[in-house]
Every structure is written in C-alpha cells, then in structure tokens.
PDB file of N, CA and C in Angstrom:
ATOM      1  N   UNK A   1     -10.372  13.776  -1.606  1.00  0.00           N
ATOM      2  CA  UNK A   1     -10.135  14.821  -0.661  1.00  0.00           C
ATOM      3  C   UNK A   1     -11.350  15.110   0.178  1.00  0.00           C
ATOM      4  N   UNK A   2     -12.450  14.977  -0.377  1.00  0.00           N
ATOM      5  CA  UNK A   2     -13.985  15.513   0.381  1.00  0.00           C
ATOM      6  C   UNK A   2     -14.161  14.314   1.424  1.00  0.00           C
ATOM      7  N   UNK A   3     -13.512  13.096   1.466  1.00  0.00           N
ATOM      8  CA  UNK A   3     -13.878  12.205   2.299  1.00  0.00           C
ATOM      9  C   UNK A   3     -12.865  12.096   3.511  1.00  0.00           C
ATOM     10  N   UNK A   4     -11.610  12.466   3.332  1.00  0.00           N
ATOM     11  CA  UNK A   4     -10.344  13.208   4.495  1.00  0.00           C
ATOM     12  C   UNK A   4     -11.346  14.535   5.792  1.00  0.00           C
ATOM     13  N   UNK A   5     -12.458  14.785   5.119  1.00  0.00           N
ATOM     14  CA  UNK A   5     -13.076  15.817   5.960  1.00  0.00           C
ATOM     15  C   UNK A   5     -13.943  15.024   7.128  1.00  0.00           C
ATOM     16  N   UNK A   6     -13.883  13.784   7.017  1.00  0.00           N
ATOM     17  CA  UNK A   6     -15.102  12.837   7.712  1.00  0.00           C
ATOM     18  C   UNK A   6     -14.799  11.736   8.537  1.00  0.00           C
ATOM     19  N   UNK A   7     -13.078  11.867   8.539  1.00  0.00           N
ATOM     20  CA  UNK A   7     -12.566  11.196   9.040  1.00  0.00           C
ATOM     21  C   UNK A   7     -12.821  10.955  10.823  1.00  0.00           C
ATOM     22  N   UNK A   8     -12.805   9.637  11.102  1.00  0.00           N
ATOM     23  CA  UNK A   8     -13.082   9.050  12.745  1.00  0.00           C
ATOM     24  C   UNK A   8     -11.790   8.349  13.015  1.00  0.00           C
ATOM     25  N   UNK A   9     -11.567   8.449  14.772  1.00  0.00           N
ATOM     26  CA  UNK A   9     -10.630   7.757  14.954  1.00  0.00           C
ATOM     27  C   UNK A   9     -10.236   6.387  14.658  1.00  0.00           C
ATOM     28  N   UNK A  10     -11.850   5.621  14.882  1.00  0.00           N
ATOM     29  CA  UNK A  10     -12.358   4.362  14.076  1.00  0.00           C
ATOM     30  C   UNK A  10     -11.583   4.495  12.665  1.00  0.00           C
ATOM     31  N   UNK A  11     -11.802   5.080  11.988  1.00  0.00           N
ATOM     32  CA  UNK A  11     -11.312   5.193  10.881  1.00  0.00           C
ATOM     33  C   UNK A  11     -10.050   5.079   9.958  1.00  0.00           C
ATOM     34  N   UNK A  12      -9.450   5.950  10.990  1.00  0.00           N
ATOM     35  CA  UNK A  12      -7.929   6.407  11.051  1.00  0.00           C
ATOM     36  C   UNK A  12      -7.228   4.939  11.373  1.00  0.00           C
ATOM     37  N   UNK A  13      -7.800   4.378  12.548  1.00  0.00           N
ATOM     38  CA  UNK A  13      -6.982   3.129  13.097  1.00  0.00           C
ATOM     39  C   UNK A  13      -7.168   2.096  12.274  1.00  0.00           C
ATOM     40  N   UNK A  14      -8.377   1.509  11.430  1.00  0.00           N
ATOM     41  CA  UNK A  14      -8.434   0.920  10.726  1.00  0.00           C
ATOM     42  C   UNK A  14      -7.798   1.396   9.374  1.00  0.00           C
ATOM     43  N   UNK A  15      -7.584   2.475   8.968  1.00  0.00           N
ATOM     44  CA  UNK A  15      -6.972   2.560   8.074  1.00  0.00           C
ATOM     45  C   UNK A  15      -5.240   2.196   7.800  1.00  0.00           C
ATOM     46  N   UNK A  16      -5.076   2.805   9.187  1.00  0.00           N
ATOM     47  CA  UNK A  16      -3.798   2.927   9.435  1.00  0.00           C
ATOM     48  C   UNK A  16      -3.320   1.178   9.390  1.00  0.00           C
ATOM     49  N   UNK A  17      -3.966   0.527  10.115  1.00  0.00           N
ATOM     50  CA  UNK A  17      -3.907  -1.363   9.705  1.00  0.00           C
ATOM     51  C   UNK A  17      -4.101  -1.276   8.284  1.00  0.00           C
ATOM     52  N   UNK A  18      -4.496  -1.186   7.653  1.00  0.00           N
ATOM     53  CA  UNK A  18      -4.463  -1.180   6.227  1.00  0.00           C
ATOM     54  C   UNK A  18      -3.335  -1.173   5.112  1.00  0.00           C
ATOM     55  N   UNK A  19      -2.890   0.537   5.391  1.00  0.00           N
ATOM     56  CA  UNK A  19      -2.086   1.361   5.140  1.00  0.00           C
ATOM     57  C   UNK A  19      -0.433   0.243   5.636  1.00  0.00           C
ATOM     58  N   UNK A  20      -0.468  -0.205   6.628  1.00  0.00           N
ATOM     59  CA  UNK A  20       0.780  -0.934   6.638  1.00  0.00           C
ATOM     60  C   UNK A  20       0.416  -2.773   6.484  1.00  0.00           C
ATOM     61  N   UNK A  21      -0.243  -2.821   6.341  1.00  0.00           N
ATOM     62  CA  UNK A  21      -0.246  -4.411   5.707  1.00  0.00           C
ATOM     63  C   UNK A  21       0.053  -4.609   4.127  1.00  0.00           C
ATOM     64  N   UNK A  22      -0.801  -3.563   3.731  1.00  0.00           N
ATOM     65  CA  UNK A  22      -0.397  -3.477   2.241  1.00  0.00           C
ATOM     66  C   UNK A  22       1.206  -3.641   1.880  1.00  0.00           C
ATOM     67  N   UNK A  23       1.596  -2.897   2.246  1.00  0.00           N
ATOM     68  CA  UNK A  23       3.438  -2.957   1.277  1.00  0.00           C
ATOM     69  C   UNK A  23       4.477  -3.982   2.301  1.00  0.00           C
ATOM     70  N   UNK A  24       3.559  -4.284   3.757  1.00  0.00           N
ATOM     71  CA  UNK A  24       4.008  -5.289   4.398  1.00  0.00           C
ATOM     72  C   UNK A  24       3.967  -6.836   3.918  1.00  0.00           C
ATOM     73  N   UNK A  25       3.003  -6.594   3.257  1.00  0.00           N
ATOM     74  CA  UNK A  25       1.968  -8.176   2.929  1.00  0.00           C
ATOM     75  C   UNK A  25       2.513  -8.121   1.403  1.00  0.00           C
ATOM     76  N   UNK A  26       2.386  -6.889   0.716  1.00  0.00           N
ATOM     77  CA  UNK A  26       3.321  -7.291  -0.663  1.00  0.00           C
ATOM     78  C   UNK A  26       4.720  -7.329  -0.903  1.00  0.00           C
ATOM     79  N   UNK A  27       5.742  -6.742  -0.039  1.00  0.00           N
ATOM     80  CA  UNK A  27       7.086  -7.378   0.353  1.00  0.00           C
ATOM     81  C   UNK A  27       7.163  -8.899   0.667  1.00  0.00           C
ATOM     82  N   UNK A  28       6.380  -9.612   1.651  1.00  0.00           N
ATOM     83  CA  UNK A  28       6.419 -10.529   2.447  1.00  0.00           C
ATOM     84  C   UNK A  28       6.205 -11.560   1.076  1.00  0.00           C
ATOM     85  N   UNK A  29       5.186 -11.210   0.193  1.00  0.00           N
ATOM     86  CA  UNK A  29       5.403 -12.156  -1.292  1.00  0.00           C
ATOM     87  C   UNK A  29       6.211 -12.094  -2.197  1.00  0.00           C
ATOM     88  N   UNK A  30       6.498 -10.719  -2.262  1.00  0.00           N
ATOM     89  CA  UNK A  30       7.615  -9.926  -3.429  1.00  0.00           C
ATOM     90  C   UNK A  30       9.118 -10.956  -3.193  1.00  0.00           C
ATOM     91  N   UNK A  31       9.185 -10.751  -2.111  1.00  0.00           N
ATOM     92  CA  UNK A  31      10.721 -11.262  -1.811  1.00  0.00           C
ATOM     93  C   UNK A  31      10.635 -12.192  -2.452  1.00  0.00           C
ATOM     94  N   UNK A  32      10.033 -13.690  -1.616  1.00  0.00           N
ATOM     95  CA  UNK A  32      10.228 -15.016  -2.232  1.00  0.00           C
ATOM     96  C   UNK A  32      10.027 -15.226  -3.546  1.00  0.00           C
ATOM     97  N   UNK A  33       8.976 -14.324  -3.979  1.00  0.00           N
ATOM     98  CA  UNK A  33       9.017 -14.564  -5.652  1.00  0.00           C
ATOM     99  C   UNK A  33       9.765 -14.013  -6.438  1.00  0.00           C
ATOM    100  N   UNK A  34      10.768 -12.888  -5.796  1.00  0.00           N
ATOM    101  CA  UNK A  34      11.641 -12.524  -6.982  1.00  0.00           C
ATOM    102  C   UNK A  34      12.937 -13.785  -7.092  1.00  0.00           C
ATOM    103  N   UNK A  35      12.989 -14.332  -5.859  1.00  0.00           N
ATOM    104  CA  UNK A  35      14.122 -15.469  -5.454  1.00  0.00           C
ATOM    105  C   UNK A  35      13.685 -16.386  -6.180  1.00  0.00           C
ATOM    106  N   UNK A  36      12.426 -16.942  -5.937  1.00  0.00           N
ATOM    107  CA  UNK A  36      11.785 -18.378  -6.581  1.00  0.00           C
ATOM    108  C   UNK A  36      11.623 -18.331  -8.186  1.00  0.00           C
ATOM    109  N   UNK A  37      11.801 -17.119  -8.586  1.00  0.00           N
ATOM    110  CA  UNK A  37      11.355 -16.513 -10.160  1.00  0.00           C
ATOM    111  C   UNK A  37      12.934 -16.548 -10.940  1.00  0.00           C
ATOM    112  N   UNK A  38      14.036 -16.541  -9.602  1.00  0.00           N
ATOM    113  CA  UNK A  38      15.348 -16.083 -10.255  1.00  0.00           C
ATOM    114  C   UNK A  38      15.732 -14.475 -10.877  1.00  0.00           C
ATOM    115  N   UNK A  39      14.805 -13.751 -10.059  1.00  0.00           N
ATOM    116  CA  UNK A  39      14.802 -12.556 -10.958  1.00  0.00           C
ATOM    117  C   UNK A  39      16.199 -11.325 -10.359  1.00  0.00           C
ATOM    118  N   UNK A  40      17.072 -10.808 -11.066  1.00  0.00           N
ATOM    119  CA  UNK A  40      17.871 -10.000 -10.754  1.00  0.00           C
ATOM    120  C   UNK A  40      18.284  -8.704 -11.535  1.00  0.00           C
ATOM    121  N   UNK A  41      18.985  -7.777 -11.068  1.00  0.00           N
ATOM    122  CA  UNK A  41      19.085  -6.287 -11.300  1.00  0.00           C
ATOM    123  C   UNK A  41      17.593  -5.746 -11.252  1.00  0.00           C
ATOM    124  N   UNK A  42      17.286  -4.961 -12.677  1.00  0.00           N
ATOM    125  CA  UNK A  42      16.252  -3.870 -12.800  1.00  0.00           C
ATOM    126  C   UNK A  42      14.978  -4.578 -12.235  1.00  0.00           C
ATOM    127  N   UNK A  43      14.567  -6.196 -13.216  1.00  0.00           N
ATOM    128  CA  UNK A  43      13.540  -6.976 -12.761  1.00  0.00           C
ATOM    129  C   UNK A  43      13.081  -7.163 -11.791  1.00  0.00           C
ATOM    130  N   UNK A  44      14.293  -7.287 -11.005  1.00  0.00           N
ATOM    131  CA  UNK A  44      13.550  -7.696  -9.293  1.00  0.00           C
ATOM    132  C   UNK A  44      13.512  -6.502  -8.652  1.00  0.00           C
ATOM    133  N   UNK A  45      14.430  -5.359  -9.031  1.00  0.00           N
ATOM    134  CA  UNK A  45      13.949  -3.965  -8.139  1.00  0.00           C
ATOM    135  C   UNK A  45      12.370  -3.530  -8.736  1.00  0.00           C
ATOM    136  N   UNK A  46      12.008  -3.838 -10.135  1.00  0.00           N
ATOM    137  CA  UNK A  46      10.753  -3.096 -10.031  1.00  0.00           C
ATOM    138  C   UNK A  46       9.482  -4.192  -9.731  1.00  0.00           C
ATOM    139  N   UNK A  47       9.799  -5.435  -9.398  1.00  0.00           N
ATOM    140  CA  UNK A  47       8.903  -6.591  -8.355  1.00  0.00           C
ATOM    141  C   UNK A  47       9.264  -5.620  -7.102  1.00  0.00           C
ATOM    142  N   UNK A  48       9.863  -5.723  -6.162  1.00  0.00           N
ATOM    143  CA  UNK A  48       9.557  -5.377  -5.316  1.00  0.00           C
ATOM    144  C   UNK A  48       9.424  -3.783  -4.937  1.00  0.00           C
ATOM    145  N   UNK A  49       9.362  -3.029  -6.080  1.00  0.00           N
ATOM    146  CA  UNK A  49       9.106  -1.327  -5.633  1.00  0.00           C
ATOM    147  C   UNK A  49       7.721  -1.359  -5.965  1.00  0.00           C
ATOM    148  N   UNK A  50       7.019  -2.291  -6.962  1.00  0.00           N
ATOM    149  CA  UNK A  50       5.583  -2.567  -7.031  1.00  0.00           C
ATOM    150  C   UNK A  50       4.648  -2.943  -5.932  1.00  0.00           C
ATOM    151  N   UNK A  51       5.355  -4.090  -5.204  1.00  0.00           N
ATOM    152  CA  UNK A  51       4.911  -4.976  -4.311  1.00  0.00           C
ATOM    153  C   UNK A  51       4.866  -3.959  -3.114  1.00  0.00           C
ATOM    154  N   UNK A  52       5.650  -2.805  -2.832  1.00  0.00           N
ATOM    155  CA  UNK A  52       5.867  -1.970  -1.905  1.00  0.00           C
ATOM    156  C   UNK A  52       4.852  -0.660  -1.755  1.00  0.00           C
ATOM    157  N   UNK A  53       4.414  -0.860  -3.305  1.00  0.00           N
ATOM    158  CA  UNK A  53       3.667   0.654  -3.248  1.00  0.00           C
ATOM    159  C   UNK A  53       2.367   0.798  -2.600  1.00  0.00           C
ATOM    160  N   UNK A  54       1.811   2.049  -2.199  1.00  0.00           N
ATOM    161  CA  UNK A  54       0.927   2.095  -1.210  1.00  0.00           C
ATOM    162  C   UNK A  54      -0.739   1.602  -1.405  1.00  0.00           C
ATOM    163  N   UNK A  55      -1.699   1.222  -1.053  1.00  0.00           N
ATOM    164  CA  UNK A  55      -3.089   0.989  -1.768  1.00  0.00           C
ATOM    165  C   UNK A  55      -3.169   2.255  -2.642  1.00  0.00           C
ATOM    166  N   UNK A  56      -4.495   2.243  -3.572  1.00  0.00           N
ATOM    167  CA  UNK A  56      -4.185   2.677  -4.716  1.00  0.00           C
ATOM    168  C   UNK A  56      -5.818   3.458  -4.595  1.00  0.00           C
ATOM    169  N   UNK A  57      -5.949   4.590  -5.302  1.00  0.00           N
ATOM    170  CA  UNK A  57      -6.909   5.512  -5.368  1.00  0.00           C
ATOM    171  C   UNK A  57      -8.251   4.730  -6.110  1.00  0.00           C
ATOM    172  N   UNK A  58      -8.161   3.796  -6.928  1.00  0.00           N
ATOM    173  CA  UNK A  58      -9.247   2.875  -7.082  1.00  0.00           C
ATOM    174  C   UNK A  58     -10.049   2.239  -6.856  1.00  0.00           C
ATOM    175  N   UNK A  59      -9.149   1.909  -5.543  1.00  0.00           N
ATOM    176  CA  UNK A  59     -10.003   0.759  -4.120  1.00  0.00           C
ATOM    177  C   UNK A  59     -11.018   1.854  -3.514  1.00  0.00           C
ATOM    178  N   UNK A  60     -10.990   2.972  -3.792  1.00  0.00           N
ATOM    179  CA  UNK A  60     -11.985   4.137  -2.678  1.00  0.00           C
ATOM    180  C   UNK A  60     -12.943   4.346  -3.996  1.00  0.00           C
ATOM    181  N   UNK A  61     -12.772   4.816  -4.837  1.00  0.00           N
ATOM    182  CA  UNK A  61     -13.297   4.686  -6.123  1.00  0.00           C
ATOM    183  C   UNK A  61     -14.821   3.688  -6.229  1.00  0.00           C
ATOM    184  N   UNK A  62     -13.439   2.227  -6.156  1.00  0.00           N
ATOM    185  CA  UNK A  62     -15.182   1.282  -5.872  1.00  0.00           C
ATOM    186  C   UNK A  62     -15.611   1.104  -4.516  1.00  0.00           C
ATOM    187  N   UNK A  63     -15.135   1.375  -3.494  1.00  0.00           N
ATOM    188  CA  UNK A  63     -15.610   1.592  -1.843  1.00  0.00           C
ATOM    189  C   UNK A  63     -16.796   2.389  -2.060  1.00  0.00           C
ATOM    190  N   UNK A  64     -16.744   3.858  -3.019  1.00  0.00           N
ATOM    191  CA  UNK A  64     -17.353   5.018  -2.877  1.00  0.00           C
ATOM    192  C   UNK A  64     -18.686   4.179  -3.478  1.00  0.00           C
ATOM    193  N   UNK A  65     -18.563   4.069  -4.921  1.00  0.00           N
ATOM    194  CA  UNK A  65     -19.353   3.136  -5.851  1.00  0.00           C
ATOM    195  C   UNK A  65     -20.158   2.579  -5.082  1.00  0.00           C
ATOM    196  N   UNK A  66     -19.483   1.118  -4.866  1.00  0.00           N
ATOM    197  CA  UNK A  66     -20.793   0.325  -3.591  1.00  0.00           C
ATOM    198  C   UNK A  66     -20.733   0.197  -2.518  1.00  0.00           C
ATOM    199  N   UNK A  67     -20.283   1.497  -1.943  1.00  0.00           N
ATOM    200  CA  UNK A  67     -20.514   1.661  -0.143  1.00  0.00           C
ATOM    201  C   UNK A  67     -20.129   0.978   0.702  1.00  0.00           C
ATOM    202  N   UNK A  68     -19.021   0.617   0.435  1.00  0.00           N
ATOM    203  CA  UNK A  68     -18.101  -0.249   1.390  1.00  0.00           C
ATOM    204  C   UNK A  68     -17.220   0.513   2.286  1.00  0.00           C
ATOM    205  N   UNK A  69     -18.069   1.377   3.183  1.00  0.00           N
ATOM    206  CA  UNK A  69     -17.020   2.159   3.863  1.00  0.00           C
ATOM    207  C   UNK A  69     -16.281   3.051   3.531  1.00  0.00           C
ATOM    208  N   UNK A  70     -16.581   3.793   2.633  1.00  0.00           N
ATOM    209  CA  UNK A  70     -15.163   4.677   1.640  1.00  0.00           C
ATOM    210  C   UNK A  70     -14.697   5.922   2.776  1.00  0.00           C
ATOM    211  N   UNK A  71     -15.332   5.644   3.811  1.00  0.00           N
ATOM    212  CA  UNK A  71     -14.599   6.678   4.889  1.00  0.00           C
ATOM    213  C   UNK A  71     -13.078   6.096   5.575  1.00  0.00           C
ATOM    214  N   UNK A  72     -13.230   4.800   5.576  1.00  0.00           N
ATOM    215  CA  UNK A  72     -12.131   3.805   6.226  1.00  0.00           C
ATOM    216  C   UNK A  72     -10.882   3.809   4.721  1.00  0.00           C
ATOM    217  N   UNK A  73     -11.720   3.340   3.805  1.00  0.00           N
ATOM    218  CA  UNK A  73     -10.769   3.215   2.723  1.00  0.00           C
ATOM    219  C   UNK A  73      -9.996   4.582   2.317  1.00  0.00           C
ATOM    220  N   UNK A  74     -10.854   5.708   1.928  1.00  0.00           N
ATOM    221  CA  UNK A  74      -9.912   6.817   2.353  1.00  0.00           C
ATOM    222  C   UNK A  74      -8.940   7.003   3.142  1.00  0.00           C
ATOM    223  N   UNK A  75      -9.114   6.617   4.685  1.00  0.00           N
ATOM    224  CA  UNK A  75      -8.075   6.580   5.372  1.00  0.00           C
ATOM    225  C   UNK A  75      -6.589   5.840   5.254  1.00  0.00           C
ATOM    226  N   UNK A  76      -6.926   4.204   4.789  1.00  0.00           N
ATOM    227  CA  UNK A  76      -5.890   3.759   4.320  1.00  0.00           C
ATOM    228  C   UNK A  76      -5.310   4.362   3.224  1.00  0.00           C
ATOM    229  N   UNK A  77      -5.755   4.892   2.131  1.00  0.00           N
ATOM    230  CA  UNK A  77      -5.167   5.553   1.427  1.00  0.00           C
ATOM    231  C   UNK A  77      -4.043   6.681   1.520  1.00  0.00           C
ATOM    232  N   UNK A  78      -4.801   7.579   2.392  1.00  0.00           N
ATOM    233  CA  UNK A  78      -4.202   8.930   2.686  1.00  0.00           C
ATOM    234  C   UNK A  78      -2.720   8.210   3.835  1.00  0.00           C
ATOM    235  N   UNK A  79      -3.290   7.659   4.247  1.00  0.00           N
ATOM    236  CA  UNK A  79      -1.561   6.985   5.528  1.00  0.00           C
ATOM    237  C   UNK A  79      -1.399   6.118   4.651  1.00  0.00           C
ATOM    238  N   UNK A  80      -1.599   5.296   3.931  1.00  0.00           N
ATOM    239  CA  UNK A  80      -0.416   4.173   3.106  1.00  0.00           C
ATOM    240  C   UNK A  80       0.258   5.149   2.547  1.00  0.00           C
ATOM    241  N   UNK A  81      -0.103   6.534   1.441  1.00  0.00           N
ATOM    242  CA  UNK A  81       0.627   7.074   0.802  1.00  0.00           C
ATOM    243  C   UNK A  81       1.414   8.145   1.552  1.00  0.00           C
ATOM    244  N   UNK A  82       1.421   8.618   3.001  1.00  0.00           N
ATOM    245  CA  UNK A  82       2.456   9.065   3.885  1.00  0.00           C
ATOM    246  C   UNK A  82       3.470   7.812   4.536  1.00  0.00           C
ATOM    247  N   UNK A  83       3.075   6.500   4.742  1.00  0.00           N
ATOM    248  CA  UNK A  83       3.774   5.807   4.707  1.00  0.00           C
ATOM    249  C   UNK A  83       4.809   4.893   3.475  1.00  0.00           C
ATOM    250  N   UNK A  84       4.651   5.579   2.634  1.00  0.00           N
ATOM    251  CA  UNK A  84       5.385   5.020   0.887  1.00  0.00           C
ATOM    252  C   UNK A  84       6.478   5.761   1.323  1.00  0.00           C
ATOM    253  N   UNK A  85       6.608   6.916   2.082  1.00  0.00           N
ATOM    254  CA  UNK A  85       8.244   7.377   2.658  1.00  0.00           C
ATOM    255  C   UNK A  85       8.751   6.313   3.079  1.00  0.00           C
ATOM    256  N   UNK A  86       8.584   5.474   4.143  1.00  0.00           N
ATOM    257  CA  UNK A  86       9.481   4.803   4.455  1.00  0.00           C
ATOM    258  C   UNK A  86       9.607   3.523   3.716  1.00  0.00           C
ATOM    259  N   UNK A  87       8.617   2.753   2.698  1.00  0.00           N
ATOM    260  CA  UNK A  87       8.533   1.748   2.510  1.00  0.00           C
ATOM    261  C   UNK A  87       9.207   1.808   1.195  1.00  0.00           C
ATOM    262  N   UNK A  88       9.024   2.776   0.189  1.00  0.00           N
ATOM    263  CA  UNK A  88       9.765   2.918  -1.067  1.00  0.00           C
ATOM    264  C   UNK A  88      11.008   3.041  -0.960  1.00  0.00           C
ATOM    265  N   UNK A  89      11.665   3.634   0.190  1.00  0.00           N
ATOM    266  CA  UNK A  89      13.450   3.307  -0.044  1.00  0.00           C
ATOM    267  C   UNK A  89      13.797   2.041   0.198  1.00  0.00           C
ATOM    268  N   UNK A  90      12.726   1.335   1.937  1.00  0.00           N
ATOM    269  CA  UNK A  90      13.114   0.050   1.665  1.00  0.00           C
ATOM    270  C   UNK A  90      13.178  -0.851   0.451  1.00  0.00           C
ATOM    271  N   UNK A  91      12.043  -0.731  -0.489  1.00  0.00           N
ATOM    272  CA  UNK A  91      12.093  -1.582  -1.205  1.00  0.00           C
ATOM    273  C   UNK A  91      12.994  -1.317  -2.401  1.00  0.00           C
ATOM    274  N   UNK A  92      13.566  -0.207  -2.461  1.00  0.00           N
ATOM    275  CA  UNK A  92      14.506  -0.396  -3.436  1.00  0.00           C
ATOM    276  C   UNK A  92      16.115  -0.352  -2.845  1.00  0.00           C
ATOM    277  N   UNK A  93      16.144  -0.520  -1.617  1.00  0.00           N
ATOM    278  CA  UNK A  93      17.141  -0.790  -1.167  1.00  0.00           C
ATOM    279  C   UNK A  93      17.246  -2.394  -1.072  1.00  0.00           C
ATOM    280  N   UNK A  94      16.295  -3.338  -1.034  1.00  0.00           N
ATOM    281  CA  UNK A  94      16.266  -4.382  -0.985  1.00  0.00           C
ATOM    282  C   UNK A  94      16.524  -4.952  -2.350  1.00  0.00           C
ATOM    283  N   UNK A  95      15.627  -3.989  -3.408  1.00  0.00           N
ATOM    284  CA  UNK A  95      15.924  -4.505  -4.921  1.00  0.00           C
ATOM    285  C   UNK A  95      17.496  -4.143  -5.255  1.00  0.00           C
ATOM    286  N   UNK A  96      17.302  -2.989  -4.905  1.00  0.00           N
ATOM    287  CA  UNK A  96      18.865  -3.127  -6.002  1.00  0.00           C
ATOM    288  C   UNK A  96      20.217  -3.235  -5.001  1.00  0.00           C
TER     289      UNK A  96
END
C-alpha cells in the first residue's frame, strides 16, 4: 500500500502492460495445455482459473528486496488485481 502513494504515469503504463500480459500470456499457454494434457471438468477449470490469475504480491516483495523497480511492480499488481474482474469469469467460463 505505501508504494500505491509513489505512483508515475511511467509507472502506471508499464504496469498496466504487465497487469494484462500476465493472465493474457497464461491463458495463451493454459489453453493448449489443458487440450494437449487431455484435461477435463474440475482439472482443466482450475488450469486455467490459475493460469488467469493476476501477478502475485511476491513479485513486489522481491522487487522491494533487490530494487528492481518495486514502484512499477506495484503498479502491475494493483491493475492486474482490478483487472482479475474481467479475466476470472473468462477463465472459468472457458474452463467449465
């Protein structure tokens, strides 16, 4: 939350690329591998509600750790997880 206060437009925009590649880029694998895996019902809905979910509070964690920007990574965070609205129904509309 203390790093949402420091936010740049720089920031925001790179995050925001972030924020939708993630559950873009893990759908885009999810699919073919639940097909190529043979996987169906519960199995393949929770492959792809995984593959869908937003970056994860860890990645800022070690951003913060060794200074990799944790102002940018915050950002993807905070918009991937306002964008898990639209991406979590897709993906379980696709799973099940």
């Amino acid at each position: 939350g203390v790093r949402l206060t420091a936010l740049t437009r720089s920031g925001l925009a790179l995050g925001l690329l972030g924020a939708l590649a993630r559950p873009v880029i893990g759908l885009a694998i999810g699919i073919p591998l639940a097909w190529a895996l043979g996987l169906e019902g519960a199995a393949r809905g929770q492959l792809l509600l995984f593959a869908a979910l937003p970056p994860a509070v860890m990645q800022f964690m070690l951003a913060e750790r060794y200074h990799q920007e944790p102002d940018k990574v915050g950002a993807m965070i905070m918009l991937g997880n306002a964008l898990a609205i639209l991406f979590v129904p897709l993906a379980l509309a696709l799973g099940l």
